[in-house]
C-alpha atoms as a PDB file:
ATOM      1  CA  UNK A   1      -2.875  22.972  -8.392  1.00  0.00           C
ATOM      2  CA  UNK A   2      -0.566  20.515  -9.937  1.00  0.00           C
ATOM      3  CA  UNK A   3       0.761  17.360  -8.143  1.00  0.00           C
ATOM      4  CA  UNK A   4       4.670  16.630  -8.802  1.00  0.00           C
ATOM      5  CA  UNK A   5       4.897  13.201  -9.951  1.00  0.00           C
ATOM      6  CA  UNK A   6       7.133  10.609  -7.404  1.00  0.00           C
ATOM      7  CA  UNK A   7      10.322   9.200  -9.139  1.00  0.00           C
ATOM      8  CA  UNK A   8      10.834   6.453  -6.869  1.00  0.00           C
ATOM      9  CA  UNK A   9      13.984   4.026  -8.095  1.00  0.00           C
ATOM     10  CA  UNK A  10      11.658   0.505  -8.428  1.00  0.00           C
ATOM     11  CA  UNK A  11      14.582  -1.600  -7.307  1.00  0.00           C
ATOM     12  CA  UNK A  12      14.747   0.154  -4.395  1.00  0.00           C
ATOM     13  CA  UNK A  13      11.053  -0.009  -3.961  1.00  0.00           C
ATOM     14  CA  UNK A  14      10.989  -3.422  -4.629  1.00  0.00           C
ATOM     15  CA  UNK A  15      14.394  -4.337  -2.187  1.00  0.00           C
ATOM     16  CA  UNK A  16      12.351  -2.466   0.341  1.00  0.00           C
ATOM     17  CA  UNK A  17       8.654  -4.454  -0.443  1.00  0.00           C
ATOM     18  CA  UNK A  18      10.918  -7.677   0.015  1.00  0.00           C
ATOM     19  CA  UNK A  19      12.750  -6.478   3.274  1.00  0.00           C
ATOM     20  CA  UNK A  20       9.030  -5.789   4.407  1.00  0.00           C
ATOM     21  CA  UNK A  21       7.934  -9.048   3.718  1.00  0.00           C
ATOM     22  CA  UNK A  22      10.968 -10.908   5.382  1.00  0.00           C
ATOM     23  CA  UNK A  23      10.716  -8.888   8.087  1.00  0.00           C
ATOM     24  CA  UNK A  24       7.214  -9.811   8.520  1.00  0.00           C
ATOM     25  CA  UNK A  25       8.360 -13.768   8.924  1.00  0.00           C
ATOM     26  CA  UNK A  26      11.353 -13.381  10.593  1.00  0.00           C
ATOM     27  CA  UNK A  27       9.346 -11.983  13.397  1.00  0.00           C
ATOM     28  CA  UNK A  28       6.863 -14.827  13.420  1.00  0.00           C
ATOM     29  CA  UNK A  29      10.018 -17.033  13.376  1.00  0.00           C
ATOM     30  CA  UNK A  30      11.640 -14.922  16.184  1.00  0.00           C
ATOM     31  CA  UNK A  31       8.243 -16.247  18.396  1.00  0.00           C
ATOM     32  CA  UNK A  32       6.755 -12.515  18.277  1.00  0.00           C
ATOM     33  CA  UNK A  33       2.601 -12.819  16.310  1.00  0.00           C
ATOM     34  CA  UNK A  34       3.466 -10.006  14.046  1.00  0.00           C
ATOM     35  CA  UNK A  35       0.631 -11.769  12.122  1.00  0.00           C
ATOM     36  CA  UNK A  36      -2.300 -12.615  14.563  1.00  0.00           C
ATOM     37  CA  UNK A  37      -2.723 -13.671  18.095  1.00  0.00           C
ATOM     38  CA  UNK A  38      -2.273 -17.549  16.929  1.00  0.00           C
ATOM     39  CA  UNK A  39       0.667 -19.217  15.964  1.00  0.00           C
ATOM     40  CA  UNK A  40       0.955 -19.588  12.045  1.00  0.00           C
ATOM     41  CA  UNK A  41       4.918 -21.117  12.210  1.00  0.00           C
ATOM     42  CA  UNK A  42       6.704 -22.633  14.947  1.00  0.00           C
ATOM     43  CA  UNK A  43       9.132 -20.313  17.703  1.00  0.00           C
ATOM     44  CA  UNK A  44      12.355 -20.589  17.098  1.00  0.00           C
ATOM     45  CA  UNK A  45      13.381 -18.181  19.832  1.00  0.00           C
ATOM     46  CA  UNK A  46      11.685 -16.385  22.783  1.00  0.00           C
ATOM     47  CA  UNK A  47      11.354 -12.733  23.095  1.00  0.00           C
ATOM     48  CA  UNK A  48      10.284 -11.253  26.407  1.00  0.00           C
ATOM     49  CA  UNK A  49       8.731  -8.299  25.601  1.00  0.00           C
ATOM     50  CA  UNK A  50       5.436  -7.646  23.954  1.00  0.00           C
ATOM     51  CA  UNK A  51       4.694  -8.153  20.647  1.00  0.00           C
ATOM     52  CA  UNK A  52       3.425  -5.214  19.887  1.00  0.00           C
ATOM     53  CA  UNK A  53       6.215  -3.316  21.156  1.00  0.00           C
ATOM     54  CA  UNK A  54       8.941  -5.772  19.059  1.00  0.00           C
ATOM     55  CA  UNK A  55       7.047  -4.771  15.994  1.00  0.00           C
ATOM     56  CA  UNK A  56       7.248  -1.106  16.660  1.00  0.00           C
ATOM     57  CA  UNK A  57      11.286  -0.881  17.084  1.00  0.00           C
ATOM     58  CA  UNK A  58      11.868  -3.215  14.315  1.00  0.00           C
ATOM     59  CA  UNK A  59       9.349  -1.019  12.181  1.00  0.00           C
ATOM     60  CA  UNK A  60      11.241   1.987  13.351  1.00  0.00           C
ATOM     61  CA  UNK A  61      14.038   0.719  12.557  1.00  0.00           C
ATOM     62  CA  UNK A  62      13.646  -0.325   9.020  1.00  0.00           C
ATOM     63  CA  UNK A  63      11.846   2.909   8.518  1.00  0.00           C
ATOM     64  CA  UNK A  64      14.845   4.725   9.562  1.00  0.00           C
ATOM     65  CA  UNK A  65      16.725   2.689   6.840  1.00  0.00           C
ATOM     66  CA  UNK A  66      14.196   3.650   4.837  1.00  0.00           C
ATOM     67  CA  UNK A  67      14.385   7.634   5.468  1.00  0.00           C
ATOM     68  CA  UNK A  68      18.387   7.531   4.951  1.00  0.00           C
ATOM     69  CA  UNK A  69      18.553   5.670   1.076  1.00  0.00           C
ATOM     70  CA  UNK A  70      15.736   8.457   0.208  1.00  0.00           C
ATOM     71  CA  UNK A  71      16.369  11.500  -1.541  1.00  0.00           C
ATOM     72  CA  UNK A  72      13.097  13.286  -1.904  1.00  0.00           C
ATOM     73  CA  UNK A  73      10.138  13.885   1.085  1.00  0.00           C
ATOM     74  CA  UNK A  74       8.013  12.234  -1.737  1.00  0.00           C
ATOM     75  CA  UNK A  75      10.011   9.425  -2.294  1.00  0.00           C
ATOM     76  CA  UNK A  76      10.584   8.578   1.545  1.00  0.00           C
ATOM     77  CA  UNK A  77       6.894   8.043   1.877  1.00  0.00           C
ATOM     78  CA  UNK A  78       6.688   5.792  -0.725  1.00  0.00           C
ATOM     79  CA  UNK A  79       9.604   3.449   0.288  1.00  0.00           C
ATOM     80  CA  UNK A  80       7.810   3.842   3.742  1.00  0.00           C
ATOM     81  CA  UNK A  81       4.546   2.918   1.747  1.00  0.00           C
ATOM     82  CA  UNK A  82       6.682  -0.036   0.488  1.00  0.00           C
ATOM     83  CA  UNK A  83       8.399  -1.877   3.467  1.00  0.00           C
ATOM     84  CA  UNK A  84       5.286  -1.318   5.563  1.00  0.00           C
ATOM     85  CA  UNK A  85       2.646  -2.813   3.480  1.00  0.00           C
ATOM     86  CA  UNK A  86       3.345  -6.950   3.464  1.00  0.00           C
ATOM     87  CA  UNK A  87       2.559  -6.072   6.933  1.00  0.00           C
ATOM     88  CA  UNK A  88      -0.573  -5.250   6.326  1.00  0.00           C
ATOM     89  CA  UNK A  89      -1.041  -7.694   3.571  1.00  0.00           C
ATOM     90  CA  UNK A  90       0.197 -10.893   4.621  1.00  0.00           C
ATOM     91  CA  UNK A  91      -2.324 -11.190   7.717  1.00  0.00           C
ATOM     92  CA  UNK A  92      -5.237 -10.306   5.609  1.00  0.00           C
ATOM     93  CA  UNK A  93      -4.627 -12.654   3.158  1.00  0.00           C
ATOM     94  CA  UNK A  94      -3.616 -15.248   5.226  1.00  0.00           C
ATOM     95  CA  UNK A  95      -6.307 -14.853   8.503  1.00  0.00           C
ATOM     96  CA  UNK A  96      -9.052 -13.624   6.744  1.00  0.00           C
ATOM     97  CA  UNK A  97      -8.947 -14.795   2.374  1.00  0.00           C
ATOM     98  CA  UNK A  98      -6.930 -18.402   3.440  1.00  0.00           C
ATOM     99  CA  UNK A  99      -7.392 -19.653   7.116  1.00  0.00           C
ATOM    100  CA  UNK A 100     -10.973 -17.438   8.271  1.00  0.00           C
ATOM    101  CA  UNK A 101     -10.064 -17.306  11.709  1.00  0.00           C
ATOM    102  CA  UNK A 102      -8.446 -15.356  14.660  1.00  0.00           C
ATOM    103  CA  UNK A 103      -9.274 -12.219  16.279  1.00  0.00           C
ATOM    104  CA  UNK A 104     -10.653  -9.919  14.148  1.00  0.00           C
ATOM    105  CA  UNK A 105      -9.462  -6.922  16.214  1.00  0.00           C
ATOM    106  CA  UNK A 106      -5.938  -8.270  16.634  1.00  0.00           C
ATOM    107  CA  UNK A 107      -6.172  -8.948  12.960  1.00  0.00           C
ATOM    108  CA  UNK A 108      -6.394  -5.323  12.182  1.00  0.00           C
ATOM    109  CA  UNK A 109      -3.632  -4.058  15.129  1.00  0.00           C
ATOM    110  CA  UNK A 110      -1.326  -6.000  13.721  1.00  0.00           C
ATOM    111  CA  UNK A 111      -2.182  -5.349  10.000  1.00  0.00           C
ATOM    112  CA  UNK A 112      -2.183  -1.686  10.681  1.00  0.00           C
ATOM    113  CA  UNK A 113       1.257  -1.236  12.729  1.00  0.00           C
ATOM    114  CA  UNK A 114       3.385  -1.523   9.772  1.00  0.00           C
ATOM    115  CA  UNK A 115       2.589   1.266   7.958  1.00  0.00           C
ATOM    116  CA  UNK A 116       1.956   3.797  10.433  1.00  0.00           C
ATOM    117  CA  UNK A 117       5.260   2.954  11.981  1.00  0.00           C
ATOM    118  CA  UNK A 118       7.274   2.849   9.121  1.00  0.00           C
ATOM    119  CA  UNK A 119       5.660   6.118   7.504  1.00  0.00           C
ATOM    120  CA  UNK A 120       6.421   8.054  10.965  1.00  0.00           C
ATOM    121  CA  UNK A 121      10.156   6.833  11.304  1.00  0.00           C
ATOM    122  CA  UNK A 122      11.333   7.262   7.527  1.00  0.00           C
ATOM    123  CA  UNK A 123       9.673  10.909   7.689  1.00  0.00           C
ATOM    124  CA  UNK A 124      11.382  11.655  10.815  1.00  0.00           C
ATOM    125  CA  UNK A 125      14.868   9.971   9.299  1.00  0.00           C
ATOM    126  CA  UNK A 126      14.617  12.285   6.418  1.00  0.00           C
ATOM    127  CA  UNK A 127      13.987  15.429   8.124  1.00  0.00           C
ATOM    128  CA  UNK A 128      16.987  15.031  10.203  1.00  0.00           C
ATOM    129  CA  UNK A 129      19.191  13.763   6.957  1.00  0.00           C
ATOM    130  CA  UNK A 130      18.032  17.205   5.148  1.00  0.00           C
ATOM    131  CA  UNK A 131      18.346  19.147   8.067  1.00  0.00           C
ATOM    132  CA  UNK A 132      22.179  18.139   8.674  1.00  0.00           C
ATOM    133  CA  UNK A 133      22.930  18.407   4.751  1.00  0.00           C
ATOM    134  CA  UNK A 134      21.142  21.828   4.836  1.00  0.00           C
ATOM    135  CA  UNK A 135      23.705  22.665   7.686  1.00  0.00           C
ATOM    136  CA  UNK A 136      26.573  21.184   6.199  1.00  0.00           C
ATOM    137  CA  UNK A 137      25.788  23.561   3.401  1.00  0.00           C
ATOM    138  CA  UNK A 138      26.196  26.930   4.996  1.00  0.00           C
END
């Protein structure tokens, strides 16, 4: 069995990585704990829906970016692999390497939606993007 090798562009990887990480702040900024159940930086506006929720449509949303600027099944994984993971970064190394506190269980929610999330929308964005060029085709 051989394993095709993943020629992801890096700059988009790392425009992606970056988006990931921005969104990641903007949301604590935005008064939604994308990071942990505590405040880490001050509201600046708001929101009244859950948190949780807010996460998972701006997640889908960025992985539906995501799904469109890929050309390959391969390579939409990986850029989902890409915006999704300062999500899960950031609040380990903040809550549990720099700070040691908060809710361990909310620590892991909220370190684990951005992945998932992103992985499910850019694979779903991609499908429908080869589907319609497949159509166009014939």
């Amino acid at each position: 069995m051989q394993i095709s090798r993943v020629h992801a562009d890096q700059r988009k990887s790392l425009v992606l990585f970056s988006a990931g990480a921005a969104i990641c702040v903007a949301l604590e900024l935005a008064g939604v704990n994308a990071l942990s159940t505590e405040k880490l930086l001050p509201a600046q506006i708001e929101l009244p829906f859950p948190d949780l929720l807010i996460m998972a449509v701006v997640y889908a949303v960025f992985g539906i970016v995501a799904g469109i600027v890929s050309k390959t099944k391969y390579e939409a994984v990986f850029y989902g692999f890409s915006g999704g993971q300062c999500q899960f970064l950031i609040p380990l190394i903040i809550y549990y390497g720099v700070l040691h506190r908060g809710d361990v269980f909310q620590i892991w929610l909220r370190s684990l939606c951005g992945i998932p999330y992103v992985l499910l929308f850019v694979l779903a964005a991609f499908g429908i993007k080869y589907l319609i060029k497949k159509n166009r085709k014939k």
